[in-house]
C-alpha atoms as a PDB file:
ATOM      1  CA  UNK A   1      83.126 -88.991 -15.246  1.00  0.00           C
ATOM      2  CA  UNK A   2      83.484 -86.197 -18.072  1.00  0.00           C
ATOM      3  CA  UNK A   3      84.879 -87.358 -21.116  1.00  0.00           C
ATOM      4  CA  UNK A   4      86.644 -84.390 -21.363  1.00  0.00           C
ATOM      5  CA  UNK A   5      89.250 -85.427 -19.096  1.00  0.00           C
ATOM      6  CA  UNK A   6      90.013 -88.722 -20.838  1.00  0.00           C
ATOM      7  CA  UNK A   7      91.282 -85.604 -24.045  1.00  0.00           C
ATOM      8  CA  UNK A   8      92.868 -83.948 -21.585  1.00  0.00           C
ATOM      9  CA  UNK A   9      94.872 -86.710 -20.418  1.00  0.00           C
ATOM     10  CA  UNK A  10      95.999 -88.131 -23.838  1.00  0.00           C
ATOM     11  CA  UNK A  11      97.302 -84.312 -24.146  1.00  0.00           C
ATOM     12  CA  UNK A  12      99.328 -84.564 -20.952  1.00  0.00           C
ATOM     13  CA  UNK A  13     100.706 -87.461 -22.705  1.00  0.00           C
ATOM     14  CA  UNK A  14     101.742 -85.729 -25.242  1.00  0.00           C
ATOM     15  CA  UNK A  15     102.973 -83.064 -24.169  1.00  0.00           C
ATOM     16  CA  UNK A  16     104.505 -84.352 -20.287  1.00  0.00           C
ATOM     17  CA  UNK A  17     103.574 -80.694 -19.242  1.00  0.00           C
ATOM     18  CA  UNK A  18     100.503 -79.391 -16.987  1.00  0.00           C
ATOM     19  CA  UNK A  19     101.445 -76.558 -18.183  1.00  0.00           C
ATOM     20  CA  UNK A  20     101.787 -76.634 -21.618  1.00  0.00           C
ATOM     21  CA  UNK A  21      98.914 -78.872 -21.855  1.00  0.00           C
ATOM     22  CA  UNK A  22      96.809 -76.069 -20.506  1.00  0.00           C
ATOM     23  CA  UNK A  23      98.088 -73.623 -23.105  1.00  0.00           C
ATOM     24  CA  UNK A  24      97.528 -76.168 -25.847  1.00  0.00           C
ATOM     25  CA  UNK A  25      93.553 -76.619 -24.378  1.00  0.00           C
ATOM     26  CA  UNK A  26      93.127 -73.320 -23.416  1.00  0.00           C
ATOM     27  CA  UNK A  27      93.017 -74.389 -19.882  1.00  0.00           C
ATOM     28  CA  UNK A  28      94.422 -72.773 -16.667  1.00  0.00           C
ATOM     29  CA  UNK A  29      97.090 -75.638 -15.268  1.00  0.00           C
ATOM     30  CA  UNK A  30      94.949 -75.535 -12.204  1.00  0.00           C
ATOM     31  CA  UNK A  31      92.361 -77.436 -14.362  1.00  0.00           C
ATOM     32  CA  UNK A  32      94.257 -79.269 -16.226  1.00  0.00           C
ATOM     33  CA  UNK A  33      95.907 -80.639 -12.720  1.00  0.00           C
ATOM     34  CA  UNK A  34      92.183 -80.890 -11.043  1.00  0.00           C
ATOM     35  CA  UNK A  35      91.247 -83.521 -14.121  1.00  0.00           C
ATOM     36  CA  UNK A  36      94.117 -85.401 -13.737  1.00  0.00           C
ATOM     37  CA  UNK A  37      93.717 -85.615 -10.325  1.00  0.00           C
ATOM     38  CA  UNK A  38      89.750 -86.472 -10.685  1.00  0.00           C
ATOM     39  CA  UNK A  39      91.065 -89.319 -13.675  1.00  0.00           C
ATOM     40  CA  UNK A  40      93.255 -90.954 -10.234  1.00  0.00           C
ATOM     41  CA  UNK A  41      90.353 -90.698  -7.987  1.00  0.00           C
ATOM     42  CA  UNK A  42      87.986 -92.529 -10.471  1.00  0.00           C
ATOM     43  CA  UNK A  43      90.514 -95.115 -11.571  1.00  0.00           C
ATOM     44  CA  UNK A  44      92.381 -94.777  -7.818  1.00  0.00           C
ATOM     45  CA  UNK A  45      95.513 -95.163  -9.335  1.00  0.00           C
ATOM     46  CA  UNK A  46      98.519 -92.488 -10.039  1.00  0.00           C
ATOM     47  CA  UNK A  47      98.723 -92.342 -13.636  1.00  0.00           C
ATOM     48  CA  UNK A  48     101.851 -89.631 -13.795  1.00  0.00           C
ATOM     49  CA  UNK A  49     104.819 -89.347 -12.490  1.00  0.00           C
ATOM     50  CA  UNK A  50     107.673 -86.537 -12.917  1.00  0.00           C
ATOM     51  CA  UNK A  51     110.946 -87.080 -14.662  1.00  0.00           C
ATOM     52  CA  UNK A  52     112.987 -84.525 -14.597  1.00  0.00           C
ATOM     53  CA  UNK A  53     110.803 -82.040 -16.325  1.00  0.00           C
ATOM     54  CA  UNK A  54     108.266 -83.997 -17.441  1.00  0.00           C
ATOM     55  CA  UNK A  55     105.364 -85.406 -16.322  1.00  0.00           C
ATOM     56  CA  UNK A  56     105.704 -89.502 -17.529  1.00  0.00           C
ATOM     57  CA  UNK A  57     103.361 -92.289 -17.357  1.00  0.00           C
ATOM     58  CA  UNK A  58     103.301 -94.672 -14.432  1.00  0.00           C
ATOM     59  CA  UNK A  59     102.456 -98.471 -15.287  1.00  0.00           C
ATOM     60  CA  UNK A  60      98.801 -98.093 -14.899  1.00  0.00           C
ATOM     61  CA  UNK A  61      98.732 -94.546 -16.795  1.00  0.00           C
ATOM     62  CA  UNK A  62     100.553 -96.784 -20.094  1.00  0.00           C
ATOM     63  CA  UNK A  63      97.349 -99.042 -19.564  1.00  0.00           C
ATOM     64  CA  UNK A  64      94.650 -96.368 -18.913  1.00  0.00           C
ATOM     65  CA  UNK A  65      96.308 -94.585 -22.100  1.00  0.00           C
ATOM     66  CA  UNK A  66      96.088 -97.834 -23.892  1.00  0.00           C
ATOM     67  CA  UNK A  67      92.105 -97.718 -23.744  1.00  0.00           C
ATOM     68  CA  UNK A  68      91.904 -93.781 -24.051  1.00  0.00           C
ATOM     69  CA  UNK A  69      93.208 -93.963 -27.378  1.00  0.00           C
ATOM     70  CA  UNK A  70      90.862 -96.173 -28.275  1.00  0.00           C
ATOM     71  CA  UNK A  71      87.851 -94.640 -26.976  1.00  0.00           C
ATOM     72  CA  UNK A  72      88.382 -91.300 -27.597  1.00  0.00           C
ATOM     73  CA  UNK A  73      89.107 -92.657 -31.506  1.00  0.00           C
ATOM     74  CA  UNK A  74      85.314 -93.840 -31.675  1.00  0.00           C
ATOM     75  CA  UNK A  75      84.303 -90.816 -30.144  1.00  0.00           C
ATOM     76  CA  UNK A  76      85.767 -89.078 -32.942  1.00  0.00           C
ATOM     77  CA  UNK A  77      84.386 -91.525 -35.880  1.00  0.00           C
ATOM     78  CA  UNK A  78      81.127 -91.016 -33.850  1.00  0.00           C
ATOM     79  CA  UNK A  79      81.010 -87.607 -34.290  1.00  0.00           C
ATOM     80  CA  UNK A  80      82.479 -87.534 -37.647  1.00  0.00           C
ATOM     81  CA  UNK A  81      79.907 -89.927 -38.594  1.00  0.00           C
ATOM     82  CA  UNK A  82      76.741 -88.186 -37.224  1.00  0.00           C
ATOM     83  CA  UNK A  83      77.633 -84.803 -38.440  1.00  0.00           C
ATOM     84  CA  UNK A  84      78.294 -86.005 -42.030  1.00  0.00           C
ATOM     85  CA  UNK A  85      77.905 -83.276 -44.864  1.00  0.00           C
ATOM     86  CA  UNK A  86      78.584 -80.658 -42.499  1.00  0.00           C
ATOM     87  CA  UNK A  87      81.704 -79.094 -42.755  1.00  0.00           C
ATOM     88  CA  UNK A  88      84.762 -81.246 -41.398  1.00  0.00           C
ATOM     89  CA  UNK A  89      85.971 -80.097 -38.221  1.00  0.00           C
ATOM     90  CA  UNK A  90      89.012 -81.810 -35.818  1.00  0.00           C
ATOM     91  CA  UNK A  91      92.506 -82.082 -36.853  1.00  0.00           C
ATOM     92  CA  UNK A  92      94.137 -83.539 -40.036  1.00  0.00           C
ATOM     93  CA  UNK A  93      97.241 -84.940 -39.757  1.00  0.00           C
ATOM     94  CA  UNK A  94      99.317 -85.570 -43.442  1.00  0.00           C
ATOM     95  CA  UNK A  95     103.313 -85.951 -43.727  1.00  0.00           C
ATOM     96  CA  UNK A  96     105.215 -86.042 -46.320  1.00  0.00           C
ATOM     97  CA  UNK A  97     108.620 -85.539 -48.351  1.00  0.00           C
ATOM     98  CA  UNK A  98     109.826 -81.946 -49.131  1.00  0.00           C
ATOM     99  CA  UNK A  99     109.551 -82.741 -53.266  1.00  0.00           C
ATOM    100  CA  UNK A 100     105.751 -83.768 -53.033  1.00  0.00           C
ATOM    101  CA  UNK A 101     105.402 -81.175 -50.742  1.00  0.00           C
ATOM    102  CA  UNK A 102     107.157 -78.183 -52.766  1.00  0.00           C
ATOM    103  CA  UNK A 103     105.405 -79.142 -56.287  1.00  0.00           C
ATOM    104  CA  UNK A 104     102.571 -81.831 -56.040  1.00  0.00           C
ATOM    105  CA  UNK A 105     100.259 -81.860 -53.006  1.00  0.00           C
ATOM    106  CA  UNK A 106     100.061 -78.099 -51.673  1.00  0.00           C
ATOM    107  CA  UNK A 107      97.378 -77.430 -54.151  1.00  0.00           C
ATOM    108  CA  UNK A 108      95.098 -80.135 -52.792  1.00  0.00           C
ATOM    109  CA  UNK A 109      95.410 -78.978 -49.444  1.00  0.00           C
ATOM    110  CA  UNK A 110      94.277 -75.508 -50.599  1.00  0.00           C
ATOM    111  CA  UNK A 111      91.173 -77.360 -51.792  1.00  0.00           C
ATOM    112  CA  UNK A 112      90.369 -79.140 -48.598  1.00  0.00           C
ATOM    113  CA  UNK A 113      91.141 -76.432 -46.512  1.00  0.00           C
ATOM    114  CA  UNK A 114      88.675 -73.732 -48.494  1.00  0.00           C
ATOM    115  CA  UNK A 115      86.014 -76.783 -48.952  1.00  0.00           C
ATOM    116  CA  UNK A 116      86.670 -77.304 -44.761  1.00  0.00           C
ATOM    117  CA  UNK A 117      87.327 -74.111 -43.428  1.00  0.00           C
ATOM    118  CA  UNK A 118      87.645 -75.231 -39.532  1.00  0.00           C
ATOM    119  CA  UNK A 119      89.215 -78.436 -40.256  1.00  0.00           C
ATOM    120  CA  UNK A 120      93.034 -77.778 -38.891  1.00  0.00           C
ATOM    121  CA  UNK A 121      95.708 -79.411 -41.654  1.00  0.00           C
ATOM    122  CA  UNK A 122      98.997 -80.378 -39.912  1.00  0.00           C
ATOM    123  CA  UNK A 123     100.847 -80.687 -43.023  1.00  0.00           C
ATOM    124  CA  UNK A 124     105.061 -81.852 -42.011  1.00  0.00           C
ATOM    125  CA  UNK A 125     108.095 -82.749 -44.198  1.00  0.00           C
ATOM    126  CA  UNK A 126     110.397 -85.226 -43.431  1.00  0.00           C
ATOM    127  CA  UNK A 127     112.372 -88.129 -44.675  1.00  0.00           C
ATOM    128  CA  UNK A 128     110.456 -91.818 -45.462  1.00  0.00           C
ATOM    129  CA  UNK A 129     110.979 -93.965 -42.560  1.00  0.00           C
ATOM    130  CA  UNK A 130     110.009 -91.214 -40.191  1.00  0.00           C
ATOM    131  CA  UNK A 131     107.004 -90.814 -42.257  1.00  0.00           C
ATOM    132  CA  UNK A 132     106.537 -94.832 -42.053  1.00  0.00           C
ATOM    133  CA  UNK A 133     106.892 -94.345 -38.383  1.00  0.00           C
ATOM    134  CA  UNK A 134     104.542 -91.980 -38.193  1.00  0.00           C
ATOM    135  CA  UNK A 135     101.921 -93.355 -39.459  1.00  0.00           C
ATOM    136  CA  UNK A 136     102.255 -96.680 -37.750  1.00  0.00           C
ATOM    137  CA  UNK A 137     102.866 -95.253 -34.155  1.00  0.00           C
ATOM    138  CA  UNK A 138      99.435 -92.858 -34.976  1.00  0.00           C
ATOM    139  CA  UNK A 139     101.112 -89.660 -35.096  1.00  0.00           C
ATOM    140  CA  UNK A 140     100.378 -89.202 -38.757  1.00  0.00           C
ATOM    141  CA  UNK A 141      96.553 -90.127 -40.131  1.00  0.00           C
ATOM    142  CA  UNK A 142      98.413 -90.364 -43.435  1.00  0.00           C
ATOM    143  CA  UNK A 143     101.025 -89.561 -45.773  1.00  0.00           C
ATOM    144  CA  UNK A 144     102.445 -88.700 -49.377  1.00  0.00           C
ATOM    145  CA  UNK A 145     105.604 -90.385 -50.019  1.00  0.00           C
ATOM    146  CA  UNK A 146     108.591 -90.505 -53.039  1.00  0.00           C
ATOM    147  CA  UNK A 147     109.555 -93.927 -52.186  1.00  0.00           C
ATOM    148  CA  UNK A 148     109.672 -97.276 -53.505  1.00  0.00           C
ATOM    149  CA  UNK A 149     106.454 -99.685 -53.582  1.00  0.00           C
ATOM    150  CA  UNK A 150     105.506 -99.690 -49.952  1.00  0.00           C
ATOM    151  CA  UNK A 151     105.090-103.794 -48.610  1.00  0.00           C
ATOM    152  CA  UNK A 152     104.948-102.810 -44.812  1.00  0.00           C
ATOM    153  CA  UNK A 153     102.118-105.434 -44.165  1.00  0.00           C
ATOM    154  CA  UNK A 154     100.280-103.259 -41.608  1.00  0.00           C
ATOM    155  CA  UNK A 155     100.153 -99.943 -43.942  1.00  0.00           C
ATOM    156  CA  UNK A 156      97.575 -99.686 -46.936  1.00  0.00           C
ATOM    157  CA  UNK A 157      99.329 -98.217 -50.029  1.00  0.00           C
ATOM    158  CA  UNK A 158      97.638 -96.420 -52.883  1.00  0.00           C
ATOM    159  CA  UNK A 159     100.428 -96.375 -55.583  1.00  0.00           C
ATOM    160  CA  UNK A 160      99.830 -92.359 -57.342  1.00  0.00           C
ATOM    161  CA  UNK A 161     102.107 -92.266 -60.384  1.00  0.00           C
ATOM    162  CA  UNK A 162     106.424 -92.768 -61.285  1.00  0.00           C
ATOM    163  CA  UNK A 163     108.300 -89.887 -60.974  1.00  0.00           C
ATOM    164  CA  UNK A 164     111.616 -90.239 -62.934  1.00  0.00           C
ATOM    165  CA  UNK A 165     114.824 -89.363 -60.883  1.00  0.00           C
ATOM    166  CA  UNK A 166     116.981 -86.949 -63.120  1.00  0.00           C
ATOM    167  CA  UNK A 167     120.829 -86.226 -62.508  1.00  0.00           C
ATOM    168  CA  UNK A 168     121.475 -82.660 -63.577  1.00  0.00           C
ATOM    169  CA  UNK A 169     124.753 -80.842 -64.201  1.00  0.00           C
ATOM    170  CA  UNK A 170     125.790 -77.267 -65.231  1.00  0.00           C
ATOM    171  CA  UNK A 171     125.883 -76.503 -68.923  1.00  0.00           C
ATOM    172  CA  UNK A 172     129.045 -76.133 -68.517  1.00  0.00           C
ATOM    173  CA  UNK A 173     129.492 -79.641 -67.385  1.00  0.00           C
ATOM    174  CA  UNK A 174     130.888 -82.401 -69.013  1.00  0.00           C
ATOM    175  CA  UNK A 175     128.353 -84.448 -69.225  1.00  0.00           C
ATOM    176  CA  UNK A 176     125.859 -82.074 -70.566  1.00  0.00           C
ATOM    177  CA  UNK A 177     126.715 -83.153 -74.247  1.00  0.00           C
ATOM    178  CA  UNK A 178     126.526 -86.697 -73.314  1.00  0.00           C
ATOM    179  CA  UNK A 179     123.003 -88.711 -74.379  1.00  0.00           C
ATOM    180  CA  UNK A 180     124.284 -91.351 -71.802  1.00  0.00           C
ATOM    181  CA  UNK A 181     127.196 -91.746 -69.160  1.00  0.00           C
ATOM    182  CA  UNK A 182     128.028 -94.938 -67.206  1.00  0.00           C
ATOM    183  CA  UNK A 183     127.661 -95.059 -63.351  1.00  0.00           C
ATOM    184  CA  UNK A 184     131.861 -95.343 -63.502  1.00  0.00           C
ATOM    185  CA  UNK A 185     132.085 -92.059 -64.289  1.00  0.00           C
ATOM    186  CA  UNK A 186     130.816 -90.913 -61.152  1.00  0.00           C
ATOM    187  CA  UNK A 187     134.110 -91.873 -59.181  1.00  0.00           C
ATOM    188  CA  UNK A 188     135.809 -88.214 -59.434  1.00  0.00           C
ATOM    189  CA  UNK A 189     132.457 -86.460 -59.685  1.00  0.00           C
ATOM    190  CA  UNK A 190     131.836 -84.324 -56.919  1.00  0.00           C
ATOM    191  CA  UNK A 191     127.936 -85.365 -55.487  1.00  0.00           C
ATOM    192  CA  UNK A 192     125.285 -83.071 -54.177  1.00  0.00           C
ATOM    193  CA  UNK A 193     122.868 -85.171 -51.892  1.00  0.00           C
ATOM    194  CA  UNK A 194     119.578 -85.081 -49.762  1.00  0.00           C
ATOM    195  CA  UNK A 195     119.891 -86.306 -46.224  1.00  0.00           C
ATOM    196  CA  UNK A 196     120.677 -89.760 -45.142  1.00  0.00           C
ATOM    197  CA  UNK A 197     117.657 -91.651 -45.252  1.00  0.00           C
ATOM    198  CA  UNK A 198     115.685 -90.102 -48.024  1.00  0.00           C
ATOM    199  CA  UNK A 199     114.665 -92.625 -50.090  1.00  0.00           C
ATOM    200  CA  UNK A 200     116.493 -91.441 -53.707  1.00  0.00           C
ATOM    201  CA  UNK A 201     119.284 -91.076 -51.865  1.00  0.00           C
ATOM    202  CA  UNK A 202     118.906 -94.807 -50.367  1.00  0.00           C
ATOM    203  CA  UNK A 203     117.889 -95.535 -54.066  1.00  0.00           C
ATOM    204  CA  UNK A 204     120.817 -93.724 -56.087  1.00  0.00           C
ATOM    205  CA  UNK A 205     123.647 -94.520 -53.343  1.00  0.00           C
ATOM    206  CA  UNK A 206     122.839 -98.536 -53.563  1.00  0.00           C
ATOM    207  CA  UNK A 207     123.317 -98.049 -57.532  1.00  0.00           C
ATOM    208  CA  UNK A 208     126.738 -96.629 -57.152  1.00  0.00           C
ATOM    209  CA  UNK A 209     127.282 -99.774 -54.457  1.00  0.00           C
ATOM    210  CA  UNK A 210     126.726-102.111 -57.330  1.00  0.00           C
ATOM    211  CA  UNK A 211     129.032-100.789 -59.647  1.00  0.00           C
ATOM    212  CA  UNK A 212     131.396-100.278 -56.774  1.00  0.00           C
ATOM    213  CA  UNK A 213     131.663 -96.126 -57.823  1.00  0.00           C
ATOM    214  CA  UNK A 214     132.774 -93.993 -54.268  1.00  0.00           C
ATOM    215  CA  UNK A 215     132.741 -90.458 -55.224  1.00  0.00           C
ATOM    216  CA  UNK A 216     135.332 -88.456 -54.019  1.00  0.00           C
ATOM    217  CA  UNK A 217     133.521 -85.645 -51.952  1.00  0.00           C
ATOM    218  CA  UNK A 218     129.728 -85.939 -51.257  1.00  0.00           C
ATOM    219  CA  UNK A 219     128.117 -82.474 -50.181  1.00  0.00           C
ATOM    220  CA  UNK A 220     124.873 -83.248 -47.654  1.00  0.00           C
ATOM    221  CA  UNK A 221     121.948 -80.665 -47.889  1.00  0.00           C
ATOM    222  CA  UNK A 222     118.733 -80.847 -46.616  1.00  0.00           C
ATOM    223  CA  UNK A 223     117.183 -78.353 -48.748  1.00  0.00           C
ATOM    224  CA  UNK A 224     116.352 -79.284 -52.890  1.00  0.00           C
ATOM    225  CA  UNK A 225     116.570 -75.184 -52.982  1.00  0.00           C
ATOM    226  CA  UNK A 226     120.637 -75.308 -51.579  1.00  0.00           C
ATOM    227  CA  UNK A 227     121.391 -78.719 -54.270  1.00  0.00           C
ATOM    228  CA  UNK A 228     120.142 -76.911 -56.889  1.00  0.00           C
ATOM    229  CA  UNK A 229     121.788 -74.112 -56.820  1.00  0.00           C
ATOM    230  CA  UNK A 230     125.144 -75.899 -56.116  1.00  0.00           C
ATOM    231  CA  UNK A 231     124.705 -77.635 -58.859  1.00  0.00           C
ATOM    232  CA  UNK A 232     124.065 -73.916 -60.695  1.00  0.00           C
ATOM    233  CA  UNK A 233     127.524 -72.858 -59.160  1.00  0.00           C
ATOM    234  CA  UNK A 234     128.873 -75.618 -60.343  1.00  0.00           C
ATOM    235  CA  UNK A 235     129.635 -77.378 -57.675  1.00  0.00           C
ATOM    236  CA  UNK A 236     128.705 -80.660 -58.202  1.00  0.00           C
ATOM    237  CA  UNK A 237     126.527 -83.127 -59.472  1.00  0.00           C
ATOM    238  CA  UNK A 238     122.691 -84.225 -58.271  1.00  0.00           C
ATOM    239  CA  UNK A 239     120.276 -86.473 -58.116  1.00  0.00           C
ATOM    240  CA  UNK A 240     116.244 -85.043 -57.957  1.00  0.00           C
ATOM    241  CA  UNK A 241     112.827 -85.777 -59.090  1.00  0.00           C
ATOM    242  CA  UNK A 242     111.930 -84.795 -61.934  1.00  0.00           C
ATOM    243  CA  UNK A 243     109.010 -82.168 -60.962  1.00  0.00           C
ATOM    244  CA  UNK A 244     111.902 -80.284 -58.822  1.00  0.00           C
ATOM    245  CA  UNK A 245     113.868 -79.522 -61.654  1.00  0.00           C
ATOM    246  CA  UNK A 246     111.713 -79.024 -64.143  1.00  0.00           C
ATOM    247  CA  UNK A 247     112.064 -75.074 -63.717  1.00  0.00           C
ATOM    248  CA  UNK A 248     115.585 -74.957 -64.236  1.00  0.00           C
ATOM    249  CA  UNK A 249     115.500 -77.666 -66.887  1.00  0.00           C
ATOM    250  CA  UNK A 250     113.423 -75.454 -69.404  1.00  0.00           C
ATOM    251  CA  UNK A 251     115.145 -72.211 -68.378  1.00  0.00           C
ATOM    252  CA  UNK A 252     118.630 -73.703 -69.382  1.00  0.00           C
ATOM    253  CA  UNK A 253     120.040 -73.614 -66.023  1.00  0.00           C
ATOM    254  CA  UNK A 254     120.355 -77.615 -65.786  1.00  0.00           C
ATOM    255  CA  UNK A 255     121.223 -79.894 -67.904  1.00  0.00           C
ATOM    256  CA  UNK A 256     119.495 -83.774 -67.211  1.00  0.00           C
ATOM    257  CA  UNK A 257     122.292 -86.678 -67.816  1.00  0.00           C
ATOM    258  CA  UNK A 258     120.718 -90.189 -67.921  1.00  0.00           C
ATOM    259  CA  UNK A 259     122.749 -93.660 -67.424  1.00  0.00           C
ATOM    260  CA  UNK A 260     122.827 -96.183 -70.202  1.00  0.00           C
ATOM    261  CA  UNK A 261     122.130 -99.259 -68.014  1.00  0.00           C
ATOM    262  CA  UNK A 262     120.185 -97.752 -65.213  1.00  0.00           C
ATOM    263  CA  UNK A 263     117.015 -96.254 -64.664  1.00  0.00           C
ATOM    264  CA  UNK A 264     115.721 -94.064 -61.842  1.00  0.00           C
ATOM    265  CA  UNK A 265     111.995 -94.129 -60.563  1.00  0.00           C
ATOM    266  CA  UNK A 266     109.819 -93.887 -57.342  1.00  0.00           C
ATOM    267  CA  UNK A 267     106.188 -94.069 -57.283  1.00  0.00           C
ATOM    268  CA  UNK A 268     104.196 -91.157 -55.494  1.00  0.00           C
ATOM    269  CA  UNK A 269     102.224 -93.006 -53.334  1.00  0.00           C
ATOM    270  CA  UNK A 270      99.688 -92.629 -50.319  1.00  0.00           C
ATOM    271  CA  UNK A 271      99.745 -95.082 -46.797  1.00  0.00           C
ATOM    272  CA  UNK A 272      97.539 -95.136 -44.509  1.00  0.00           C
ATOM    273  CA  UNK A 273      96.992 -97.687 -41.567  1.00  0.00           C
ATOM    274  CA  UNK A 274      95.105-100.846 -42.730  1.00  0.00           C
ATOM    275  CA  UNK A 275      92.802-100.863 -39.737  1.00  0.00           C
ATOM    276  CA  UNK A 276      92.352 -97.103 -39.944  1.00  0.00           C
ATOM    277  CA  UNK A 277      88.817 -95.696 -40.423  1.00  0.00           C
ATOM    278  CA  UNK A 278      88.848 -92.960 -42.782  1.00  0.00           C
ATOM    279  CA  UNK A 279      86.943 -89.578 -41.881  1.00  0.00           C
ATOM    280  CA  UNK A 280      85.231 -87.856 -44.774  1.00  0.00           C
ATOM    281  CA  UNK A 281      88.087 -85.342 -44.944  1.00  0.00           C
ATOM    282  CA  UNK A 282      90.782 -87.917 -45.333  1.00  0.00           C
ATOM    283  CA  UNK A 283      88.286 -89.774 -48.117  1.00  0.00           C
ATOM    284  CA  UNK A 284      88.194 -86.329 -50.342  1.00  0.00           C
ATOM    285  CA  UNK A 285      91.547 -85.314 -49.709  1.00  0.00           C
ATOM    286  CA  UNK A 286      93.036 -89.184 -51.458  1.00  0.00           C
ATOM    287  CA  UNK A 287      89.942 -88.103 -53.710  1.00  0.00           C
ATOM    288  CA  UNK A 288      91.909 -84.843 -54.683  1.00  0.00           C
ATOM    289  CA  UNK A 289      95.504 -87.079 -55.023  1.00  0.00           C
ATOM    290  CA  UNK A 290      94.067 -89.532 -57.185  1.00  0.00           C
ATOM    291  CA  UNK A 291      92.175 -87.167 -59.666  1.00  0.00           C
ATOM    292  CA  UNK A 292      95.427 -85.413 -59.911  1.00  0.00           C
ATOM    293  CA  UNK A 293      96.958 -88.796 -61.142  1.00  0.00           C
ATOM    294  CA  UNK A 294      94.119 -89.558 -63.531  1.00  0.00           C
ATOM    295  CA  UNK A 295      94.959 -85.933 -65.068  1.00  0.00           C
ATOM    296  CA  UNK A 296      98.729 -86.451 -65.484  1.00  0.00           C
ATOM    297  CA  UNK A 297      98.278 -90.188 -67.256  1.00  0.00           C
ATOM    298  CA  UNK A 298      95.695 -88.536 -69.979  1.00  0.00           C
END
């Protein structure tokens, strides 16, 4: 049996298309179709089924899928492994938050990419437990989080640095002349959030909990781009790391208000699957993150 068709199927997996598999591959559908079809004879099973519009696993397909991952896994780590110090080929997978992804990792994936110029970087945003997710259920061979210290017993953390959480108002504000305000005088402030779920969100929103502060109007955005400039119009009030305002800190444009009892950190901070072996590429590119932290502590 080719070994090709064991790749093949794992895309048909993913995908739950013949068809789009074979666009994805580079394959007519009538191939991708005969492999299938070749996997059933070998294993005389039916491994799909269609649902609707998709193609979905039978029984045995969730257990032949079960051992494809695996093998086709150490086929990979094989071939990573023989070819090493050749240039890293294959697919890199890395998620992460839109902060880390807008002003701290972008120039390390410059790096890798021009040091690996046929390795493929998937490089996705999202909030931290989808990024958690991701990485457990395989989809992700790492990521960069803003979160607090990960204990997840199956993920391996590698803690990066603190980045402070600011709150920043107009100018015009009234707390801009303020050293320090108390969390209760956030119940008639207007507040400009990140999504549900992102973790200084999660962070700043059990805070006001404990001082039992509910804000009269909370404005959702999912963009640091649209809070900011809210916050410019004068809108509202916000809650950001640090390195996202720093900009508009220094050019006047927002002011940073700190709390008198409270104080707002996350650590920067890499996971990776305990039990995952780590290619060359994924070595240097933690490598990159990690001199990057050695920098910003001197």
């Amino acid at each position: 049996m080719d070994l090709s068709y064991l790749y093949t199927f794992k895309e048909v997996v993913k995908w739950g298309s013949y068809t789009r598999t074979g666009i994805e591959l580079g394959y007519a559908q009538s191939s991708v179709t005969t492999q299938i079809r070749k996997l059933e004879e070998y294993y005389q099973v039916r491994l799909f089924e269609r649902s609707g519009q998709k193609m979905e696993l039978t029984q045995a397909g969730e257990h032949l899928y079960y051992y494809v991952h695996q093998v086709t896994q150490l086929m990979d780590e094989a071939r990573v492994r023989i070819t090493r110090g050749v240039q890293a080929r294959g697919t890199l997978r890395i998620g992460t938050v839109e902060s880390l992804a807008a002003y701290f990792i972008t120039p390390h994936v410059k790096k890798l990419k021009n040091d690996h110029p046929d390795l493929r970087i998937q490089l996705e945003s999202g909030i931290c437990p989808n990024l958690k997710k991701g990485v457990l259920n395989g989809e992700r061979d790492l990521v960069v989080m803003l979160d607090e210290i990960n204990e997840h017993p199956a993920l391996q953390a590698i803690p990066l640095k603190k980045e402070e959480m600011l709150m920043v108002v107009h100018p015009n504000h009234r707390f801009a002349k303020e050293r320090y305000i108390d969390m209760e005088h956030l119940q008639e402030e207007t507040l400009i959030l990140t999504e549900k779920g992102c973790s200084y969100r999660v962070m700043f929103e059990r805070m006001l909990k404990n001082y039992g502060v509910e804000s009269k109007s909370v404005l959702t955005f999912t963009s640091l781009e649209a809070i900011k400039q809210c916050v410019i119009d004068e809108l509202g009030v916000a809650v950001l790391p640090e390195m996202a305002v720093r900009k508009e800190i220094d050019r006047g444009q927002l002011i940073p208000v700190r709390f008198e009892k409270e104080h707002m950190s996350l650590m920067i901070q890499i996971l990776y699957l305990k039990k995952k072996w780590l290619s060359p590429a994924i070595k240097q590119f933690i490598e990159f993150l990690s001199e990057e932290n050695l920098r910003s502590s001197q």
